[in-house]
Protein backbone atom coordinates (compact mmCIF):
# COMPACT_ATOMS: atom_id res chain seq x y z
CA UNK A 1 -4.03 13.72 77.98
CA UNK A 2 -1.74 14.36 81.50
CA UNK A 3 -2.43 16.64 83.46
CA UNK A 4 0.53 18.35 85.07
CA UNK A 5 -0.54 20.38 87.38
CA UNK A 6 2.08 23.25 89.16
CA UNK A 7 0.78 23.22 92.41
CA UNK A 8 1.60 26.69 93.98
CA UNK A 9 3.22 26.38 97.61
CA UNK A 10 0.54 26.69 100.61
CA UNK A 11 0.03 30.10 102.30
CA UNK A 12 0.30 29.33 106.27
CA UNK A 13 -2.34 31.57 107.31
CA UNK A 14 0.11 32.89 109.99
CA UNK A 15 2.31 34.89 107.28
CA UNK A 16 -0.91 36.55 105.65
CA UNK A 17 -2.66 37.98 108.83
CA UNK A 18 -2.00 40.17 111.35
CA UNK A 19 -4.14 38.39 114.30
CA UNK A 20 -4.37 39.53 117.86
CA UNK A 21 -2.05 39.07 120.40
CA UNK A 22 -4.79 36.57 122.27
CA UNK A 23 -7.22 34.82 120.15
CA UNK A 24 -10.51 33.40 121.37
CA UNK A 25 -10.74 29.57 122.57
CA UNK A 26 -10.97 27.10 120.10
CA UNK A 27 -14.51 26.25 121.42
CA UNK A 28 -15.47 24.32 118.20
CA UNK A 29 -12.49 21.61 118.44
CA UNK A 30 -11.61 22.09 114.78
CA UNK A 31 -7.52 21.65 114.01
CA UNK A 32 -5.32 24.06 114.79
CA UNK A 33 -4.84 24.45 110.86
CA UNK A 34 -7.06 23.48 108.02
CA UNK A 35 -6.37 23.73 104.55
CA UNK A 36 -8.33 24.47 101.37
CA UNK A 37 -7.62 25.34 97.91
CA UNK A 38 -9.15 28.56 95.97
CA UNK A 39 -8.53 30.40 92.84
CA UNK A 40 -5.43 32.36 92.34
CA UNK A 41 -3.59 34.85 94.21
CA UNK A 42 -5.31 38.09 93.57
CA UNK A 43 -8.49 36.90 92.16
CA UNK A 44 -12.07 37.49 94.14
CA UNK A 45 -12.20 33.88 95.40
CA UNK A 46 -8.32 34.15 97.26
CA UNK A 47 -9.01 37.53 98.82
CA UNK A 48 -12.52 35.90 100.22
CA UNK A 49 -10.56 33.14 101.62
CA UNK A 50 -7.49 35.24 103.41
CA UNK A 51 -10.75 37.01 104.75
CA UNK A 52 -12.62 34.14 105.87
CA UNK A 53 -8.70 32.74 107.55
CA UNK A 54 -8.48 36.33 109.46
CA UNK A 55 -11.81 35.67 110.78
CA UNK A 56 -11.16 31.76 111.76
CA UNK A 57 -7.58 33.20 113.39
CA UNK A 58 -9.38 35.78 115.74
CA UNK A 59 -12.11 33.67 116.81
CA UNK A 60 -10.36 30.22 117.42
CA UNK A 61 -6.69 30.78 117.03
CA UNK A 62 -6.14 28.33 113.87
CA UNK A 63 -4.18 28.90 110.75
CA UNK A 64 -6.47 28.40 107.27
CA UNK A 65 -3.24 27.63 105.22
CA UNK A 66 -4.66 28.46 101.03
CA UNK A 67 -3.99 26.39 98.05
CA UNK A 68 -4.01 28.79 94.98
CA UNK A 69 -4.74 27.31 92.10
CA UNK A 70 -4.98 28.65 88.27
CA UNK A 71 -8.20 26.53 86.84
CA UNK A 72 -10.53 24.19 88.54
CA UNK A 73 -8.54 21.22 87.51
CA UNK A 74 -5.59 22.10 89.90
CA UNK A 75 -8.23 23.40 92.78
CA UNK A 76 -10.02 19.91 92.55
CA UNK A 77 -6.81 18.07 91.97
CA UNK A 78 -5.75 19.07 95.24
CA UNK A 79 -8.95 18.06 96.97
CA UNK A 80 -8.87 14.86 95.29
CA UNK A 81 -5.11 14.19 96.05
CA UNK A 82 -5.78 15.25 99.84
CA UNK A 83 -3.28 18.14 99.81
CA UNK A 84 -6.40 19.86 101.30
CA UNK A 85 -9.38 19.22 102.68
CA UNK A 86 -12.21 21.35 100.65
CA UNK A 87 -11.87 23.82 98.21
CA UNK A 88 -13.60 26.92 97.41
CA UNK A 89 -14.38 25.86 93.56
CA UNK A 90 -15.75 27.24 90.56
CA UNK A 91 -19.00 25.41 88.30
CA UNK A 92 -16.42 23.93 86.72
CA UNK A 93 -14.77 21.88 89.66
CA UNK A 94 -17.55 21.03 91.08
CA UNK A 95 -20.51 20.70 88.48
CA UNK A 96 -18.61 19.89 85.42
CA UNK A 97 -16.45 17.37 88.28
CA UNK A 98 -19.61 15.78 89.58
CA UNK A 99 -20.76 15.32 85.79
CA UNK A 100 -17.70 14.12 84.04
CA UNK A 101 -17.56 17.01 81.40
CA UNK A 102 -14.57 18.62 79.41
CA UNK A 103 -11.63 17.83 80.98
CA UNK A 104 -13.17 15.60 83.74
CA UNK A 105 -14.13 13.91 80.95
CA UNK A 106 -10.48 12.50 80.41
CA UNK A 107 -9.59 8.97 81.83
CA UNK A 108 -7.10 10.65 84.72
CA UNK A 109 -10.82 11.91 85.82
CA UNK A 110 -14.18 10.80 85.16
CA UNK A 111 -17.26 11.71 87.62
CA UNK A 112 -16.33 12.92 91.22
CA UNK A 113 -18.17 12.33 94.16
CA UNK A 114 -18.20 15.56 95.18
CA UNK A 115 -20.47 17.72 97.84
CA UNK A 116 -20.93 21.17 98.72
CA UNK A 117 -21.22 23.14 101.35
CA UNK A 118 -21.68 26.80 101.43
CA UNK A 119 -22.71 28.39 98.27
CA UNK A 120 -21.30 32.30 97.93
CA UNK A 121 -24.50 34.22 95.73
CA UNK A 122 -23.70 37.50 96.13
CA UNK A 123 -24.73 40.69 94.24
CA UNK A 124 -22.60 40.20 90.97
CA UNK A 125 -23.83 38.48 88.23
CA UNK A 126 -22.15 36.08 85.82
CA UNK A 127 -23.61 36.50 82.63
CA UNK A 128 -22.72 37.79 78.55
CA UNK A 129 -21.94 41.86 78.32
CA UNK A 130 -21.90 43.69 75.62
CA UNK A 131 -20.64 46.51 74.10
CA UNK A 132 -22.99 49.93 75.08
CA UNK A 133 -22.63 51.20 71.96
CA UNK A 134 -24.06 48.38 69.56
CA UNK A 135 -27.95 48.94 70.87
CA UNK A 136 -27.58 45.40 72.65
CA UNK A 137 -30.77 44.94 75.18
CA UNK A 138 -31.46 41.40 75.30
CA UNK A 139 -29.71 38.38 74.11
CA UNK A 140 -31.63 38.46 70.97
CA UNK A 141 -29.66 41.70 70.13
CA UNK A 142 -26.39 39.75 69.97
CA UNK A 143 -27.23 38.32 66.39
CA UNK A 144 -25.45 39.36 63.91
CA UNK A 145 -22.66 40.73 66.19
CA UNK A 146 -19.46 39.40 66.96
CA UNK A 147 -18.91 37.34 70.60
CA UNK A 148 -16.07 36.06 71.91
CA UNK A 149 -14.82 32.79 71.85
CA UNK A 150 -12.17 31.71 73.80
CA UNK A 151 -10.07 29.14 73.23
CA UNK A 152 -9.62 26.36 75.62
CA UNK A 153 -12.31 27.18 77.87
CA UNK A 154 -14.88 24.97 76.93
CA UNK A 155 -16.97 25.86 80.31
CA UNK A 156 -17.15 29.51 79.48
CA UNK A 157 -18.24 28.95 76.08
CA UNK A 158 -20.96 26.73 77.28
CA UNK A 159 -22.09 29.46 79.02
CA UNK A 160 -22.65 31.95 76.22
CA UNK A 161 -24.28 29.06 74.53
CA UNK A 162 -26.55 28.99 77.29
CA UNK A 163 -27.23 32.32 77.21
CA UNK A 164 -27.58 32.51 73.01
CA UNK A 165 -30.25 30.11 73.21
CA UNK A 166 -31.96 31.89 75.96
CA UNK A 167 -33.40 34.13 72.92
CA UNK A 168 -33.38 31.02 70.90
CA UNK A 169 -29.86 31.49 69.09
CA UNK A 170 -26.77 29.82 68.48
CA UNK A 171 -23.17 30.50 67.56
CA UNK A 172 -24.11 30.50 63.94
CA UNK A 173 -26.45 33.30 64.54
CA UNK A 174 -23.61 35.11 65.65
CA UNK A 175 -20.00 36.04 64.12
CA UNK A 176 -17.34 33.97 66.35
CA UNK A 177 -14.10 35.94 67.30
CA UNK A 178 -11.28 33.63 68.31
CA UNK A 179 -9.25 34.97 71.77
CA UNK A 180 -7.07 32.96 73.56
CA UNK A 181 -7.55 33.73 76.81
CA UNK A 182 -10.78 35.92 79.02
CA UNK A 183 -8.64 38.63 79.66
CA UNK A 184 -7.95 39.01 75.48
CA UNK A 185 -11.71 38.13 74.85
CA UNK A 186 -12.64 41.26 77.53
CA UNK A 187 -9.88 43.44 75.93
CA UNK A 188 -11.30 42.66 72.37
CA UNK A 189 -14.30 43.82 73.67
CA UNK A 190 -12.25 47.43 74.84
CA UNK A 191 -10.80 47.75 71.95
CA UNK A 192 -13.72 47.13 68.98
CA UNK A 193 -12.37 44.12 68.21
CA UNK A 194 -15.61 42.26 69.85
CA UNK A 195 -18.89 43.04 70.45
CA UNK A 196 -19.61 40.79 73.50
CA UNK A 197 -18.26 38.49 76.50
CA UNK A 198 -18.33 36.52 79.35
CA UNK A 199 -17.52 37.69 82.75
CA UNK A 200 -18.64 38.51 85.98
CA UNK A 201 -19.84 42.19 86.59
CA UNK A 202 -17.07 42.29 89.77
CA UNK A 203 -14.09 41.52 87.28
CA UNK A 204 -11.52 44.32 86.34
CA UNK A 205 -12.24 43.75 82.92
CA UNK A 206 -16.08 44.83 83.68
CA UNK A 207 -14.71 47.46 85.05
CA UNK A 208 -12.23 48.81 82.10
CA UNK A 209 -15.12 48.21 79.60
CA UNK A 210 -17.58 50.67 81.88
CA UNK A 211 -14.56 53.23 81.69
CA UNK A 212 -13.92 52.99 78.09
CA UNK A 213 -15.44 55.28 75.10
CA UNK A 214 -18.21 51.97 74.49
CA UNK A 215 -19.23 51.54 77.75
CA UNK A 216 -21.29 48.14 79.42
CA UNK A 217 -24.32 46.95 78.81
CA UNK A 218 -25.76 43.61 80.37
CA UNK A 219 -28.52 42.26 78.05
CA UNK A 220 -31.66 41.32 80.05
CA UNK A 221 -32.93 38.11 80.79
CA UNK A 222 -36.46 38.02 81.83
CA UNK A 223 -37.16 36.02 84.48
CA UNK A 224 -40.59 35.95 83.70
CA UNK A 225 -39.73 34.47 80.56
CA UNK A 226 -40.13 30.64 81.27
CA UNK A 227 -39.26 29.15 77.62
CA UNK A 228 -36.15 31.38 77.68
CA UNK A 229 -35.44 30.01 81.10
CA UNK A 230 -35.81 26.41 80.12
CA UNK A 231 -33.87 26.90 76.80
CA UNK A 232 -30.63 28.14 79.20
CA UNK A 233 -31.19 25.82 81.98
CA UNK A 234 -31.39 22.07 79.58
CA UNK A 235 -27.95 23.85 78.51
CA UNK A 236 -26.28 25.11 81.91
CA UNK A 237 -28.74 23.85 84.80
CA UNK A 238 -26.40 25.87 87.62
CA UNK A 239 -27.99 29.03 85.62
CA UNK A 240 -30.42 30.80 87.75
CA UNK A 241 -31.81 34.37 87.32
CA UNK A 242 -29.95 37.36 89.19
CA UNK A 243 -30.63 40.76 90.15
CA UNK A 244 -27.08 42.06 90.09
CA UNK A 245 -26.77 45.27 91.99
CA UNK A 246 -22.27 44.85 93.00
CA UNK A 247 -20.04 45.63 89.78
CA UNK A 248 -19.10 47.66 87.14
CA UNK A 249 -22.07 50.59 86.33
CA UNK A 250 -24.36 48.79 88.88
CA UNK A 251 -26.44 49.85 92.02
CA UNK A 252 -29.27 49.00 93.44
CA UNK A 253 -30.53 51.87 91.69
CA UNK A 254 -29.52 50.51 88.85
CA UNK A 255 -29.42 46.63 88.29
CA UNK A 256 -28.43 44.56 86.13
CA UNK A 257 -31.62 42.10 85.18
CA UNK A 258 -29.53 39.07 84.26
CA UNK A 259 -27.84 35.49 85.07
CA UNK A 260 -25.52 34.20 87.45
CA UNK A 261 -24.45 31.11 89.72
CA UNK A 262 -22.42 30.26 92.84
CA UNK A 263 -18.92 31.73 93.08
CA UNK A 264 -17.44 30.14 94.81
CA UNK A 265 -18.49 27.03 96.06
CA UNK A 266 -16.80 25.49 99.05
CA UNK A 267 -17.16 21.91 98.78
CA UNK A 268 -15.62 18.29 99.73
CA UNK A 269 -15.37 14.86 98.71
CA UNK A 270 -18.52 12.77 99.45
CA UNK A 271 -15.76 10.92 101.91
CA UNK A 272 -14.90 13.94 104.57
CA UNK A 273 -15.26 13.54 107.41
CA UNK A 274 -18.92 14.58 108.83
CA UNK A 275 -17.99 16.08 112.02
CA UNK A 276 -15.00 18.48 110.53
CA UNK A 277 -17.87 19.54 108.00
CA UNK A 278 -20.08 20.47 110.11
CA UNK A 279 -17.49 22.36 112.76
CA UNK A 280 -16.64 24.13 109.02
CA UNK A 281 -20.12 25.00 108.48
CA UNK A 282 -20.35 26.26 112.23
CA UNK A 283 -17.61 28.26 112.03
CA UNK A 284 -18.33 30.27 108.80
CA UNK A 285 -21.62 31.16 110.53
CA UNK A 286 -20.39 32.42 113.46
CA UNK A 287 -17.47 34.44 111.80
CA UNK A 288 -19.85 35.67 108.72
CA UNK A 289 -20.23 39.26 110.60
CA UNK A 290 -16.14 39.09 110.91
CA UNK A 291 -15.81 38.66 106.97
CA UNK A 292 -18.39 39.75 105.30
CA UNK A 293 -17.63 43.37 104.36
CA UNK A 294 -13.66 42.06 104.34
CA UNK A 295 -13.95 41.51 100.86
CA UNK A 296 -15.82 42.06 97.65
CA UNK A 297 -18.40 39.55 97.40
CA UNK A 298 -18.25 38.03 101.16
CA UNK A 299 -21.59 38.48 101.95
CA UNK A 300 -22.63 35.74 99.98
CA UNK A 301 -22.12 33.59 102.04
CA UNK A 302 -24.60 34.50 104.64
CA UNK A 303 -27.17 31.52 105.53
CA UNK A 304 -30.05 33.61 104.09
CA UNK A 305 -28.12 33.14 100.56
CA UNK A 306 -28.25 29.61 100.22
CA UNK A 307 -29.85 27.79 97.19
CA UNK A 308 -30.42 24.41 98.88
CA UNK A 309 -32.04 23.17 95.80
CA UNK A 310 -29.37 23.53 93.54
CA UNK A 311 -27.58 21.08 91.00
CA UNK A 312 -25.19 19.14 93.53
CA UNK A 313 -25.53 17.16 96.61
CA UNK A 314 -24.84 18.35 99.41
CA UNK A 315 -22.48 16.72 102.20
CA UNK A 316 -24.24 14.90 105.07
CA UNK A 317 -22.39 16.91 107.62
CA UNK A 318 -23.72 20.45 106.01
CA UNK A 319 -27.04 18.68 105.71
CA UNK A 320 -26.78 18.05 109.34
CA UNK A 321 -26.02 22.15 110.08
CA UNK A 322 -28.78 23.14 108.17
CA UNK A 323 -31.30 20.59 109.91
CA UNK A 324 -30.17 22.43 112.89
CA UNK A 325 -30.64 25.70 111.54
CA UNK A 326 -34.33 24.91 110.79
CA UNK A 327 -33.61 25.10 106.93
CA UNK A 328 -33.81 21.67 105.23
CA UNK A 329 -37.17 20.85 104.19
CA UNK A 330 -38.53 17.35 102.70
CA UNK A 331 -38.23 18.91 99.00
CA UNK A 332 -34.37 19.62 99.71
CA UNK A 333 -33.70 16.02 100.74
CA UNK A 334 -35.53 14.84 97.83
CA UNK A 335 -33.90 16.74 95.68
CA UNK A 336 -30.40 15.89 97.12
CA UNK A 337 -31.57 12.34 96.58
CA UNK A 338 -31.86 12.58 93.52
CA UNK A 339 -28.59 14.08 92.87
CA UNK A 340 -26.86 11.55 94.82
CA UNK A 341 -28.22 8.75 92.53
CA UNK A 342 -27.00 10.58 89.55
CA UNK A 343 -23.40 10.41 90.97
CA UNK A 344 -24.19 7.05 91.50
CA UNK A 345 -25.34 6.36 87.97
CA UNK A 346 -22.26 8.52 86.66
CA UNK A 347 -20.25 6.39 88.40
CA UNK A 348 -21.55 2.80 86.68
CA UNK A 349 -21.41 4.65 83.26
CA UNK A 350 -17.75 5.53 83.83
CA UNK A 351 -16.83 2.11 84.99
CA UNK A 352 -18.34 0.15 81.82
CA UNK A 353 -16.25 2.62 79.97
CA UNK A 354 -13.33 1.84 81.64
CA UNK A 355 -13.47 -1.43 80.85
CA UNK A 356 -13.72 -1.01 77.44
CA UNK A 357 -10.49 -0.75 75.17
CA UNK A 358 -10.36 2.69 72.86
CA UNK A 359 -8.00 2.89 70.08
CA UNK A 360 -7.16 7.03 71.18
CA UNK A 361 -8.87 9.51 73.65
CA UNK A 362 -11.34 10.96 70.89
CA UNK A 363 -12.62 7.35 71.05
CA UNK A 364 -12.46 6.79 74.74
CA UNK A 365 -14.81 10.44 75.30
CA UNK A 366 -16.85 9.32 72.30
CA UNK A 367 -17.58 5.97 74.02
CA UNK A 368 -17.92 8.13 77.32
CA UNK A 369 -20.51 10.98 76.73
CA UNK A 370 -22.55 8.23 74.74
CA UNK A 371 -22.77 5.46 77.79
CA UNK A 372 -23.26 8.80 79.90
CA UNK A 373 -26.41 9.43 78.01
CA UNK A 374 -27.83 6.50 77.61
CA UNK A 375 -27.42 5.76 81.55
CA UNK A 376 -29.00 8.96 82.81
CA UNK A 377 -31.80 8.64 80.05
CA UNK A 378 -32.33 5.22 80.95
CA UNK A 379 -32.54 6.38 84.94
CA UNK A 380 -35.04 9.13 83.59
CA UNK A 381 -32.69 11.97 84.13
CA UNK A 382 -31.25 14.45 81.94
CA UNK A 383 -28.13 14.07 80.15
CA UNK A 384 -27.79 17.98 79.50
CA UNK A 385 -24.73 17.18 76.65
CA UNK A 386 -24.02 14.49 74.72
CA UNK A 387 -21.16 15.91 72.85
CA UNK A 388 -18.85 18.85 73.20
């Protein structure tokens, strides 16, 4: 499989914002314009980033030229092909990258060395809704009724899977309705044609389903529950338990007891350069109070939001910043260690694989996710899939 990527024309910061006539010094020495790719035009992650460019343009007078892109293929692609410098990813460009999975599973791909930076957790949650007029209160409610499955989107699937076997369930436990897309899957959902979803609680789609005749429910995951917790996490390890209080029917009167991960994720290749990180890193600290009510979902990336701990390394430079900021600890670099030597282990796996002639590409992954395993078991790490 080729990938032929469309990638969408760059937006020169410039033509987006309206910036004042005299912008501060450029007392960080970053370039007068850096580039980075994010989701789509329209979607949360591009109207964070023309936020976090306003901010960048005011303070230091330099142009954060955007790279939409339509799936986390094209966003990484971009990174990888050095048509920009980082990206602000989803799990899927930079987890499911880092680990070789679905379609960085295909021999164009295999395991990135990729590194993050900033993780945005704010107040939404990412998680399975349901219907609010099937009785659904926890996962365990969802058997018998029918969830979406939509086609293509391996990732996304993965996640309900996750989330099924939270309450010890699987897809046969449920009845599987086909959608080709997550908008049809969260219309099917509207329209009785589904009982239950995938989405974040911030998406338009939450939204329509909280205004329609069934109503939104989000079906609680304990986080008190530790077998549950395990159950999710051997599935989807970038899983952690949320208190969503931003999205559709939620307050912080009125939360959502649920699941979620980082969205987005700005992140690198392990090969940037460690000084432009950490001027990066600098700079979306001291223009957080410029963005952060700018757009839905900004003020996750606030320093005091960080999960340092979390399920990919993290780039020397960042590591750096956050030495300085007084919040690295032993246990982080340990833990980022270890994550490094996975890559590293990824890496050999891959190559051995390479090597190796396949008759097709069902072969070729066949060989792959099976080498995969074996190395990471071998290494005493876990595999988390073996098949897909």
């Amino acid at each position: 499989m080729k990938f032929r990527v469309k990638l969408l024309g760059l937006a020169v910061a410039g033509s987006l914002f309206v910036a004042p006539a005299i912008a501060q010094k450029n007392t960080l020495g970053l370039p007068d314009t850096l580039a980075w790719s994010a989701y789509d035009v329209g979607s949360g992650g591009y109207n964070q980033a023309v936020a976090i460019g306003n901010a960048f343009k005011q303070k230091y007078g330099i142009n954060l030229r955007i790279l939409p892109g339509k799936n986390d293929v094209s966003r990484t692609l971009a990174l990888r092909e050095g048509k920009v410098g980082f990206s602000a990813n989803g799990v899927g460009g930079s987890y499911m990258a880092q680990e070789g999975f679905y379609d960085f599973g295909e021999p164009e791909w295999g395991p990135q060395p990729v590194r993050a930076l900033l993780l945005n957790n704010s107040d939404q949650v990412l998680t399975v809704i349901a219907a609010g007029d099937i009785g659904v209160k926890t996962p365990a409610d969802l058997k018998g009724k029918r969830v979406a499955w939509v086609i293509g989107s391996p990732s996304l699937n993965q996640n309900i899977t996750a989330i099924l076997a939270f309450s010890n369930l699987t897809w046969d436990d449920v009845k599987k309705v086909e959608f080709g897309g997550f908008g049809a899957a969260m219309d099917g959902v509207i329209n009785g044609q589904a009982d239950a979803a995938f989405t974040s609680s911030i998406s338009g789609k939450a939204y329509a389903l909280a205004k329609s005749p069934r109503g939104i429910v989000y079906p609680e995951l304990d986080p008190n529950d530790k077998e549950g917790w395990k159950r999710l996490q051997s599935m989807a390890p970038f899983f952690f338990p949320a208190k969503g209080t931003e999205g559709a029917d939620l307050s912080p009167e009125k939360p959502a007891i649920s699941a979620s991960y980082p969205y987005p994720i700005l992140m690198v290749y392990e090969s940037q350069d460690k000084d432009l990180v950490k001027k990066i890193m600098k700079a979306m600290d001291e223009t957080f109070d410029m963005y952060k009510d700018a757009a839905p979902g900004n003020v996750g990336w606030g320093l005091d939001r960080q999960k340092l701990d979390w399920v990919m390394p993290y780039h020397e430079g960042a590591i750096e910043f956050f030495k300085e900021k007084g919040m690295w600890t032993a246990e982080h670099q340990a833990n980022n260690d270890r994550l490094v030597e996975r890559q590293k282990v990824l890496a050999k796996a891959w190559e051995e694989v390479k090597q190796r002639k396949h008759a097709n590409n069902e072969e070729f992954q066949k060989d792959w996710m099976k080498t995969r395993a074996e190395a990471l078991t071998k290494a005493g790490m876990d595999p988390v899939m073996t098949s897909w």
